[in-house]
C-alpha atoms as a PDB file:
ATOM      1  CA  UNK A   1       3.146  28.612  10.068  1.00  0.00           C
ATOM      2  CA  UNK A   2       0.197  28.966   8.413  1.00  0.00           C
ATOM      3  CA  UNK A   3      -3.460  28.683   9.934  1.00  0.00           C
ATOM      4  CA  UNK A   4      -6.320  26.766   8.168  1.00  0.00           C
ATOM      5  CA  UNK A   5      -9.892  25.367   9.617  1.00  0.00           C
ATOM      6  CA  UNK A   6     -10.540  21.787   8.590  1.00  0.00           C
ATOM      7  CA  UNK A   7     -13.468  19.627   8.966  1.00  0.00           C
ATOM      8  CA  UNK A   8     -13.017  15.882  10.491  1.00  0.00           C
ATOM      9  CA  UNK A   9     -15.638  13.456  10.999  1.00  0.00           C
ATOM     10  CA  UNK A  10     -16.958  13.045  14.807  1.00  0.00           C
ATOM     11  CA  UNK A  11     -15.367   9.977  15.530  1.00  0.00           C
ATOM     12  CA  UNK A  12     -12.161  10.775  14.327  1.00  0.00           C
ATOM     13  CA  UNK A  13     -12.048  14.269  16.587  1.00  0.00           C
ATOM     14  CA  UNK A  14     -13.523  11.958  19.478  1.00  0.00           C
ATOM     15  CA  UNK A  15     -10.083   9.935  19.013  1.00  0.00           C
ATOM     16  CA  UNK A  16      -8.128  12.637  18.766  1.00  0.00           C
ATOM     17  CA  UNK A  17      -9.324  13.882  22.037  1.00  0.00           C
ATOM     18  CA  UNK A  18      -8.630  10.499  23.296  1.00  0.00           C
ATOM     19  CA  UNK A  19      -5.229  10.851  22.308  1.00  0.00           C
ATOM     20  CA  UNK A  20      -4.674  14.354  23.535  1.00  0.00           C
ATOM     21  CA  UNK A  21      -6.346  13.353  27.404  1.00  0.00           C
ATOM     22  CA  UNK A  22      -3.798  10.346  27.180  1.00  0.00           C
ATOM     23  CA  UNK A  23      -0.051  12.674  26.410  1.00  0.00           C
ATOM     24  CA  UNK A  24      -1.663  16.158  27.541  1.00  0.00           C
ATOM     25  CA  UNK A  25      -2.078  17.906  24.407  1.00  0.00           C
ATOM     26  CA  UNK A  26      -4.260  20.021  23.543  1.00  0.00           C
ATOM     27  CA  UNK A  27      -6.362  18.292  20.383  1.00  0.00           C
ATOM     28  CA  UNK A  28      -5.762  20.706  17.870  1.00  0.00           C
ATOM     29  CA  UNK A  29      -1.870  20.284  18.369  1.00  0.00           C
ATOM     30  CA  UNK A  30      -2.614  15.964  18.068  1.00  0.00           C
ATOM     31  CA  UNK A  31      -4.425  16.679  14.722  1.00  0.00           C
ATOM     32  CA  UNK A  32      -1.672  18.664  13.839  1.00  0.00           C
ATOM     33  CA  UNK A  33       1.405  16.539  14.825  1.00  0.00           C
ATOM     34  CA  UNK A  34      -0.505  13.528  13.426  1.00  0.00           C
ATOM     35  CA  UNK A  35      -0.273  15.695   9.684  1.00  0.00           C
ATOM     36  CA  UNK A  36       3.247  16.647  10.052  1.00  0.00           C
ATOM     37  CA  UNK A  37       4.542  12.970  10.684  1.00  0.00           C
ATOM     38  CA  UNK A  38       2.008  11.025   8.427  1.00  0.00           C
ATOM     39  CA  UNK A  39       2.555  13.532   5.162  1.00  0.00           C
ATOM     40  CA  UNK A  40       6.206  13.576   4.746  1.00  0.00           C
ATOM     41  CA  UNK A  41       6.143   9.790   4.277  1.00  0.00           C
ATOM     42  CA  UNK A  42       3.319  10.261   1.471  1.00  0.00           C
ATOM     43  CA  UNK A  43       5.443  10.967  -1.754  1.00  0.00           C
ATOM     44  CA  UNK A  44       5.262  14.076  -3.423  1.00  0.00           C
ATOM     45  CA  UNK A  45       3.584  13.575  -6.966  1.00  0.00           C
ATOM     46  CA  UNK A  46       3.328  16.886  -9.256  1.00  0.00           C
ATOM     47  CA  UNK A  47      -0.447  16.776  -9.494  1.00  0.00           C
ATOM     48  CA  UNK A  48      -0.649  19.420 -12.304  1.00  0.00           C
ATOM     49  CA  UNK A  49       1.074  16.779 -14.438  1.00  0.00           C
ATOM     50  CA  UNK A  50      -1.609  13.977 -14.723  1.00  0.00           C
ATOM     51  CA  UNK A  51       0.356  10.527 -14.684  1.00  0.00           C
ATOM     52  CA  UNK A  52      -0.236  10.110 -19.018  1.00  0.00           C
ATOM     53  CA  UNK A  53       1.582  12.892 -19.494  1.00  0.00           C
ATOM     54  CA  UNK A  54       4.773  12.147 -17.692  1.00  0.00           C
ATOM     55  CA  UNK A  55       8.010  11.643 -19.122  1.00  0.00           C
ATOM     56  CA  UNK A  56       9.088   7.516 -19.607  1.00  0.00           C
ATOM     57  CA  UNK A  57      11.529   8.243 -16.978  1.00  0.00           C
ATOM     58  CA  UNK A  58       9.446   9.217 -14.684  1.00  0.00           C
ATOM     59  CA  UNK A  59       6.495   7.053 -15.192  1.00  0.00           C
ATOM     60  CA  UNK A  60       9.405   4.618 -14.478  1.00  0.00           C
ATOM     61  CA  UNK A  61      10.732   5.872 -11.085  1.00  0.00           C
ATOM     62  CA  UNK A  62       7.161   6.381  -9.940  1.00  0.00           C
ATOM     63  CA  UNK A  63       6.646   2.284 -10.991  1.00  0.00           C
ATOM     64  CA  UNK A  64       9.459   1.566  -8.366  1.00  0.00           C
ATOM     65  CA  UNK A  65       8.029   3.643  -5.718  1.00  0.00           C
ATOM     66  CA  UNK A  66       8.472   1.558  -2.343  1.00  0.00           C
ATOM     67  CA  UNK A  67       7.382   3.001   1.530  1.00  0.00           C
ATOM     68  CA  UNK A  68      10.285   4.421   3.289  1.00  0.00           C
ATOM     69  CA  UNK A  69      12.309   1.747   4.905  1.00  0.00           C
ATOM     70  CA  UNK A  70      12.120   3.623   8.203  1.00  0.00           C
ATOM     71  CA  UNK A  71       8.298   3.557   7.834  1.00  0.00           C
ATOM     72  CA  UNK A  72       7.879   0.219   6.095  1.00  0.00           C
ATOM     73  CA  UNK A  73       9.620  -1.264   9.247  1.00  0.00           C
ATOM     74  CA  UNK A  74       7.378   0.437  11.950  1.00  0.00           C
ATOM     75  CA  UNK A  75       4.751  -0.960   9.343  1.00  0.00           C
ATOM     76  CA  UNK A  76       5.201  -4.123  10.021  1.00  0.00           C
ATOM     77  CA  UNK A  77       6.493  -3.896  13.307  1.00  0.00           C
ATOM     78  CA  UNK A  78       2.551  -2.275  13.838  1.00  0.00           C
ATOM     79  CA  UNK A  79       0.905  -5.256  12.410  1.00  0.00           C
ATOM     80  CA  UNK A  80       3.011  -7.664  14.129  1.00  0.00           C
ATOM     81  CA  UNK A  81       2.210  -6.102  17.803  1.00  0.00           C
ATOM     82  CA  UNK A  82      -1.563  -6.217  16.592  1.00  0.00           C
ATOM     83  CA  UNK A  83      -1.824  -9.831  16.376  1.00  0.00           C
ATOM     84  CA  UNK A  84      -0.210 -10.400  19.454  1.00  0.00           C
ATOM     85  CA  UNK A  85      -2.173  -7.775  21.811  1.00  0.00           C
ATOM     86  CA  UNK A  86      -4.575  -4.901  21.014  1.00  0.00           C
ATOM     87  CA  UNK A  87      -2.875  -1.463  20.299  1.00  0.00           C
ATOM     88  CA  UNK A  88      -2.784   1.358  22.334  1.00  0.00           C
ATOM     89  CA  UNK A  89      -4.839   4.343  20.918  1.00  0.00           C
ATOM     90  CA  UNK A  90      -1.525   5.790  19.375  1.00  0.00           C
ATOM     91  CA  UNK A  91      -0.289   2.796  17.468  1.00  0.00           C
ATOM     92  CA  UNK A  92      -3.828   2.613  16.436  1.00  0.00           C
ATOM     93  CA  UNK A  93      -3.396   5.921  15.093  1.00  0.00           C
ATOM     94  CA  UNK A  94      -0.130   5.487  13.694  1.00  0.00           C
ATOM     95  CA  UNK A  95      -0.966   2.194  12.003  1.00  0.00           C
ATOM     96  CA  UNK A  96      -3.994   4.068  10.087  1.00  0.00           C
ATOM     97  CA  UNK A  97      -1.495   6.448   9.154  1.00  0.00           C
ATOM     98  CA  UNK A  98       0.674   4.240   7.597  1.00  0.00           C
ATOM     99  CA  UNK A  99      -1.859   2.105   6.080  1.00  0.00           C
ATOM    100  CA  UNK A 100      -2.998   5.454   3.998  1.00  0.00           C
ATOM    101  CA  UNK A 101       0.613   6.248   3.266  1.00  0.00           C
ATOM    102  CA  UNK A 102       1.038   2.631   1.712  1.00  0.00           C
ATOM    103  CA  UNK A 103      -2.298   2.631   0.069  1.00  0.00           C
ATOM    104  CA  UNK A 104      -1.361   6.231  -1.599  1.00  0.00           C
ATOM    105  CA  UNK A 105       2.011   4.638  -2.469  1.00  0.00           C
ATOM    106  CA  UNK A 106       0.418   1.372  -4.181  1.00  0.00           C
ATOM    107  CA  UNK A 107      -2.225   3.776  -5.938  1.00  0.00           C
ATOM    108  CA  UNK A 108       0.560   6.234  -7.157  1.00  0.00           C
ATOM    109  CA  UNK A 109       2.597   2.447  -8.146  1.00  0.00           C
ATOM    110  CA  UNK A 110      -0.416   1.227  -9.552  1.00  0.00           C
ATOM    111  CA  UNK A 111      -1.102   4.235 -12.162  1.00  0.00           C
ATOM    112  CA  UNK A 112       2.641   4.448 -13.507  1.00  0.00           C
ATOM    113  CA  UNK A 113       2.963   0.903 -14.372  1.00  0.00           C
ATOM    114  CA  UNK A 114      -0.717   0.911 -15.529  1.00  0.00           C
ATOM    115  CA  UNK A 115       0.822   3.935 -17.858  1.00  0.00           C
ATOM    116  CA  UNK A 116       4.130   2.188 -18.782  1.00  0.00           C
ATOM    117  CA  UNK A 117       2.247  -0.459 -19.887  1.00  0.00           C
ATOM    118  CA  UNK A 118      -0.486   0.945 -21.655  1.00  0.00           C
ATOM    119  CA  UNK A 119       2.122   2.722 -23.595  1.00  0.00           C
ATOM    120  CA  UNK A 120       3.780  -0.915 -24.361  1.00  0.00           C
ATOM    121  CA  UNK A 121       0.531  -2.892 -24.451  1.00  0.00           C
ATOM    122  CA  UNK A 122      -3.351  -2.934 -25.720  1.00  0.00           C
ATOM    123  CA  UNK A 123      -4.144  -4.845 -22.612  1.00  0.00           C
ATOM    124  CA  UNK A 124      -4.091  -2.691 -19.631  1.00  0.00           C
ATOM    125  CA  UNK A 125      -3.047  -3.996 -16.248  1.00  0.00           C
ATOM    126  CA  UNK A 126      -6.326  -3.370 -14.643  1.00  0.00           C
ATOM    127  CA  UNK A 127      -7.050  -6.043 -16.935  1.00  0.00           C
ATOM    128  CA  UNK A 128      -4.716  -8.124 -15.400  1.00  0.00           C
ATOM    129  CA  UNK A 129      -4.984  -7.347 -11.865  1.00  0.00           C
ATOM    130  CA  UNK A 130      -9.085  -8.430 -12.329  1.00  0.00           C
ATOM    131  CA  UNK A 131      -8.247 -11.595 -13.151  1.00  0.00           C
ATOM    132  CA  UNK A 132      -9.704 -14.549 -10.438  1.00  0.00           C
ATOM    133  CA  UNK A 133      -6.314 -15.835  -9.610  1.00  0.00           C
ATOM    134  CA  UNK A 134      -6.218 -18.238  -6.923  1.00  0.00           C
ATOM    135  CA  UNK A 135      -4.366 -17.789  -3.964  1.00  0.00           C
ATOM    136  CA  UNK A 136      -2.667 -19.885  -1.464  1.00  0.00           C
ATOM    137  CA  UNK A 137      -1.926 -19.138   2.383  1.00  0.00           C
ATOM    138  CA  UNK A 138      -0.290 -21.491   4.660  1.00  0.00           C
ATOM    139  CA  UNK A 139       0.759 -20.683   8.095  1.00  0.00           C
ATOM    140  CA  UNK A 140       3.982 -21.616   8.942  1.00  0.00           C
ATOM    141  CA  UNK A 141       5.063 -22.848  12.393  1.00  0.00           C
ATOM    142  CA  UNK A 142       7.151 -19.401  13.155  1.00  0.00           C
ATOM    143  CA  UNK A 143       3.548 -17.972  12.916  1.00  0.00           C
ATOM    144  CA  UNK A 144       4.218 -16.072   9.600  1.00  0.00           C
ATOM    145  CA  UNK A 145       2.034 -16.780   6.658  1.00  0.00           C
ATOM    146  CA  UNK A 146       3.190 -17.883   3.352  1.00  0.00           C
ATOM    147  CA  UNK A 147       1.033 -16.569   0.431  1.00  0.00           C
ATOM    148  CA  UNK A 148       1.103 -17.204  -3.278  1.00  0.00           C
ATOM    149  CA  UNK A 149      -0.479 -17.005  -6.707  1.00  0.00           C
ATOM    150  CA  UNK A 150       0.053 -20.444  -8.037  1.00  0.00           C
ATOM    151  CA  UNK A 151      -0.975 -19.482 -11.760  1.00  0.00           C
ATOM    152  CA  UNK A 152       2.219 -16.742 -11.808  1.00  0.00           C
ATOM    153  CA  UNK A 153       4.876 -18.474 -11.112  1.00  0.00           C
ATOM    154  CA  UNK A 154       7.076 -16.866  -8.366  1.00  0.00           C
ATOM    155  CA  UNK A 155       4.624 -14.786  -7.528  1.00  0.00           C
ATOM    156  CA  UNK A 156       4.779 -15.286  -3.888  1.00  0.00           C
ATOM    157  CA  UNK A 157       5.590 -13.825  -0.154  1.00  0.00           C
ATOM    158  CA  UNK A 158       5.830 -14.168   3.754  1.00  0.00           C
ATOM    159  CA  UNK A 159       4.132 -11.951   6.004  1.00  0.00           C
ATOM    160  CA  UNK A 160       4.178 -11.636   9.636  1.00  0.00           C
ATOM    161  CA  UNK A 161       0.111 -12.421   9.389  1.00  0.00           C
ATOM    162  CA  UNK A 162      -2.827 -13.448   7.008  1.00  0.00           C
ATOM    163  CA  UNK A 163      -3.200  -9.920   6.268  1.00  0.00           C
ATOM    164  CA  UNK A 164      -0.509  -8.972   6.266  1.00  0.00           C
ATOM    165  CA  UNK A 165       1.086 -11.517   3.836  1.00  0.00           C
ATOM    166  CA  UNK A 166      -2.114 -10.810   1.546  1.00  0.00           C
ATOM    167  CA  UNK A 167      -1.408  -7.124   1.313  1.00  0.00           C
ATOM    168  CA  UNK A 168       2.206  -8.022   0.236  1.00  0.00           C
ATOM    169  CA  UNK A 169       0.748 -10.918  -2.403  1.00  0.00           C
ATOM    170  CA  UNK A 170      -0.644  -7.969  -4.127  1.00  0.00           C
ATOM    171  CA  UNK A 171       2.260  -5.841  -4.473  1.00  0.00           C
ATOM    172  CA  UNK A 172       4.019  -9.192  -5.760  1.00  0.00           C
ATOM    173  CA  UNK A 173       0.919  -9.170  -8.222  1.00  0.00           C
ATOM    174  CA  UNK A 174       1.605  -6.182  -9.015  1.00  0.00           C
ATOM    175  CA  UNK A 175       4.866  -6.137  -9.471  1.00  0.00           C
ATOM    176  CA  UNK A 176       4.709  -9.816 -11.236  1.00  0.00           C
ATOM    177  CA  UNK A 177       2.357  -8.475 -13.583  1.00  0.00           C
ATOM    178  CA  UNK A 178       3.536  -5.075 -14.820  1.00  0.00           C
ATOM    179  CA  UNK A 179       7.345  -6.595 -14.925  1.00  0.00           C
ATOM    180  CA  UNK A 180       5.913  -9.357 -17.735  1.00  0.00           C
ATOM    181  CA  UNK A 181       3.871  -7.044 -19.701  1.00  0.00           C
ATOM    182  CA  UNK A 182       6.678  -4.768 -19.908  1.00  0.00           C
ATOM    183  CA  UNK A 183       8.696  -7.880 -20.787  1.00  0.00           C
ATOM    184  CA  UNK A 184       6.262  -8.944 -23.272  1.00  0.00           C
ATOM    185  CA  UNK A 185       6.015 -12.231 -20.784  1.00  0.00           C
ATOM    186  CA  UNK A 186       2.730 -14.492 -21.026  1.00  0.00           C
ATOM    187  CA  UNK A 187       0.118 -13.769 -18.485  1.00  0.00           C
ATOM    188  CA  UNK A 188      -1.723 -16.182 -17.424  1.00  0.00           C
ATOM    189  CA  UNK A 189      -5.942 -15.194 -18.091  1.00  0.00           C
ATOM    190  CA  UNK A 190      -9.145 -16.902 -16.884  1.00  0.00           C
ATOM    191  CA  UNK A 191      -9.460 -18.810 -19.712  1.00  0.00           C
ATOM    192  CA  UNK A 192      -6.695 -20.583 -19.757  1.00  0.00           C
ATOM    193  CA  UNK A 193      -6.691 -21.063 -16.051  1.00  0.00           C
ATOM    194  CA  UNK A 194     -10.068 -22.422 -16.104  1.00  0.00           C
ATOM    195  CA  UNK A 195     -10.253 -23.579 -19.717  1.00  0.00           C
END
């Protein structure tokens, strides 16, 4: 094991210690546990190998990157339990966790396809993802939300709530939008959609 002094910000050591008082840990052992379980499900990326310089192949398996379906299901599980009551401090904790691990996930997601594009296409996907689509959320009497981007057609998903179902609206962005400019599909831009 190795040993290593890190710096965290007050209110985050002021939750650990929360944490720790609450399962009777000492609060460098929380901080430590809370590494150990939230890293492994953050996917190793060979940082000396900046993203433009990766092979097709694996600018293409790094495009499908999804969460782990063990984690993606205590992911929504999480959000779920925090519209119906507040969390306890560690599902708090755990939530965050997982929110970083799927924001690191989208981010590493984001880049490839950015990448497999660029290589296929002089308009990049930031482009893209910049446009002012619209977006429509209905609730549905189940109490999940139904969101969609009317101007890409398909482009659409359910989520257990509003924010919920507009995190996954922009993975289906996303994942709309890189699959046509790979495909050499129309987009859709602001011109046309307000034009």
């Amino acid at each position: 094991m190795m040993s290593r002094t890190i710096e965290v910000s007050e209110k985050t050591y002021q939750r650990a210690e929360k944490l720790a008082a609450l399962i009777h840990q000492d609060v460098d052992e929380i901080l430590t546990m809370l590494l150990e379980v939230s890293l492994p499900l953050i996917p190793e990326i060979d940082v000396d190998r900046p993203i433009p310089k990766l092979s097709d192949a694996d600018i293409l398996a790094l495009s499908q990157l999804q969460m782990q379906p063990d984690a993606d299901q205590r992911h929504s599980e999480l959000l779920a339990q925090q519209n119906a009551r507040p969390l306890h401090d560690s599902e708090r904790i755990e939530l965050n966790a997982l929110m970083h691990v799927y924001e690191i996930g989208m981010l590493y997601k984001a880049q490839a396809l950015e990448e497999a594009v660029r290589r296929n296409n002089p308009k990049n996907l930031t482009y893209y993802l910049n446009l002012p689509y619209s977006i429509r959320l209905v609730p549905d009497e189940d109490g999940t939300w139904f969101a969609e981007i009317p101007e890409l057609p398909g482009c659409m998903t359910v989520g257990d709530s509003k924010l919920d179902a507009l995190d996954m609206l922009e993975d289906a962005k996303l994942t709309w939008i890189s699959g046509a400019l790979l495909a050499g599909d129309v987009i859709p831009e602001q011109e046309k959609m307000h034009g």
